[in-house]
Protein backbone atom coordinates (compact mmCIF):
# COMPACT_ATOMS: atom_id res chain seq x y z
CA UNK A 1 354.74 69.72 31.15
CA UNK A 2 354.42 68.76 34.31
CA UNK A 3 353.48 65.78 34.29
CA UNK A 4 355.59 62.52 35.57
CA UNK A 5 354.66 60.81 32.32
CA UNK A 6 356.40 61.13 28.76
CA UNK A 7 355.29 63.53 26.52
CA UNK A 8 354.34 60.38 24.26
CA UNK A 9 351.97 59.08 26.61
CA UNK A 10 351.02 62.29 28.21
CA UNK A 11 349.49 63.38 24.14
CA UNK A 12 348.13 59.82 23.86
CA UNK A 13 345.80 59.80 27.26
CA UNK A 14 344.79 63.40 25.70
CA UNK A 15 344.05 62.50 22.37
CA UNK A 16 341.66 59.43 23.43
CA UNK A 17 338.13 60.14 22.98
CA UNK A 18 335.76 59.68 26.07
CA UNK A 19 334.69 55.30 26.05
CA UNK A 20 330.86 55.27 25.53
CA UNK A 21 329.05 53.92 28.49
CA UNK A 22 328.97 50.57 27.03
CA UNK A 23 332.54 50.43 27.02
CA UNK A 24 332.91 51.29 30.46
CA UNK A 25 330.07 48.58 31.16
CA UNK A 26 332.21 45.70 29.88
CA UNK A 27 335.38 46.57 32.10
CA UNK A 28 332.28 46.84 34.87
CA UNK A 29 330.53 43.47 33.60
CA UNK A 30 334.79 41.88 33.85
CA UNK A 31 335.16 43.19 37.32
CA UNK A 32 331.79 42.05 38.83
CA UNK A 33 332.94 37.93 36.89
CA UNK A 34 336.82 38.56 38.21
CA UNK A 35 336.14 37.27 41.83
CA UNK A 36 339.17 39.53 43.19
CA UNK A 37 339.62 40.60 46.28
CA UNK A 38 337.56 42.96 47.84
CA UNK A 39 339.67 45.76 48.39
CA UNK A 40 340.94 45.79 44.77
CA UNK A 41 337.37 45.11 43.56
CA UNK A 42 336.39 48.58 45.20
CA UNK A 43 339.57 50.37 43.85
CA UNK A 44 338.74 49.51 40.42
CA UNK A 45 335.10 50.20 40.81
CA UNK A 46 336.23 53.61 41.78
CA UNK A 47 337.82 54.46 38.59
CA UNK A 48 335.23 52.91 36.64
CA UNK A 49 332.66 55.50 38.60
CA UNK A 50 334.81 57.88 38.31
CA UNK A 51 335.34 57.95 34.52
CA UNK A 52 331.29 57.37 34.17
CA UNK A 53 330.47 59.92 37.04
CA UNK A 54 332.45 62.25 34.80
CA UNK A 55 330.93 61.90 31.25
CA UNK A 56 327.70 61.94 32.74
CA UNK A 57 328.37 65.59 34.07
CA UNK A 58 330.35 66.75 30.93
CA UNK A 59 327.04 65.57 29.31
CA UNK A 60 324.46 67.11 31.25
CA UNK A 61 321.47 68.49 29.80
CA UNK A 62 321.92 65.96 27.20
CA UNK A 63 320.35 62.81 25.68
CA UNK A 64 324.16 61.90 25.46
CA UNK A 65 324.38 61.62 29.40
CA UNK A 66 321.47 59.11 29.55
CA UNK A 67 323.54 55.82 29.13
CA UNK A 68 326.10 57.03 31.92
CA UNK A 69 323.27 57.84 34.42
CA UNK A 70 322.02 54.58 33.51
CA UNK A 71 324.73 52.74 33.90
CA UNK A 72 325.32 54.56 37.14
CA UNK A 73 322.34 53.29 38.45
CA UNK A 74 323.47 49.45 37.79
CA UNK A 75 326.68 49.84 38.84
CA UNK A 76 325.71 50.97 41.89
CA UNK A 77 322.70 48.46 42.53
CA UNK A 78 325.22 45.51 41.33
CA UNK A 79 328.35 46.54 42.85
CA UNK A 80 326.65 47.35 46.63
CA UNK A 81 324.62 43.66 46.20
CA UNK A 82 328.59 41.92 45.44
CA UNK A 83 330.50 43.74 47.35
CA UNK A 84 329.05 45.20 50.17
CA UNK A 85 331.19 47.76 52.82
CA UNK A 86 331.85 46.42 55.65
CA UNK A 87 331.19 48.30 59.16
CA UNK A 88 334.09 49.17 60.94
């Protein structure tokens, strides 16, 4: 493989089912209650998107995608009204 991880965690990571959208919402719900620093606040949020922005599209065309388009939505609406981008 190749892969910088071990094998171990390498067939671990793969072997994890996809987290259900309200199981991404909690890790959402803990960042938007953390009070972190902005720049980390929008690097996490970014992987959090990512992984939701993904199961929504594996999902397509599905009922199953409706609670990750949903939760899109929030995230988006909550995270922009917390942590807005600054110009520059």
């Amino acid at each position: 493989m190749s892969s910088d991880q071990p094998v171990d965690q390498q067939t671990t990571a793969q072997a994890r089912p996809p987290r259900s959208a309200d199981e991404i919402e909690k890790d959402f719900l803990d960042l938007m209650m953390s009070g972190i620093p902005a720049d980390i606040a929008h690097d996490k949020f970014e992987r959090l998107w990512d992984e939701t922005n993904a199961l929504a599209a594996s999902t397509m065309m599905t009922s199953q995608a409706l609670p990750y388009i949903a939760l899109l939505k929030r995230m988006h609406t909550d995270f922009a009204g917390r942590y807005p981008r600054r110009a520059g």
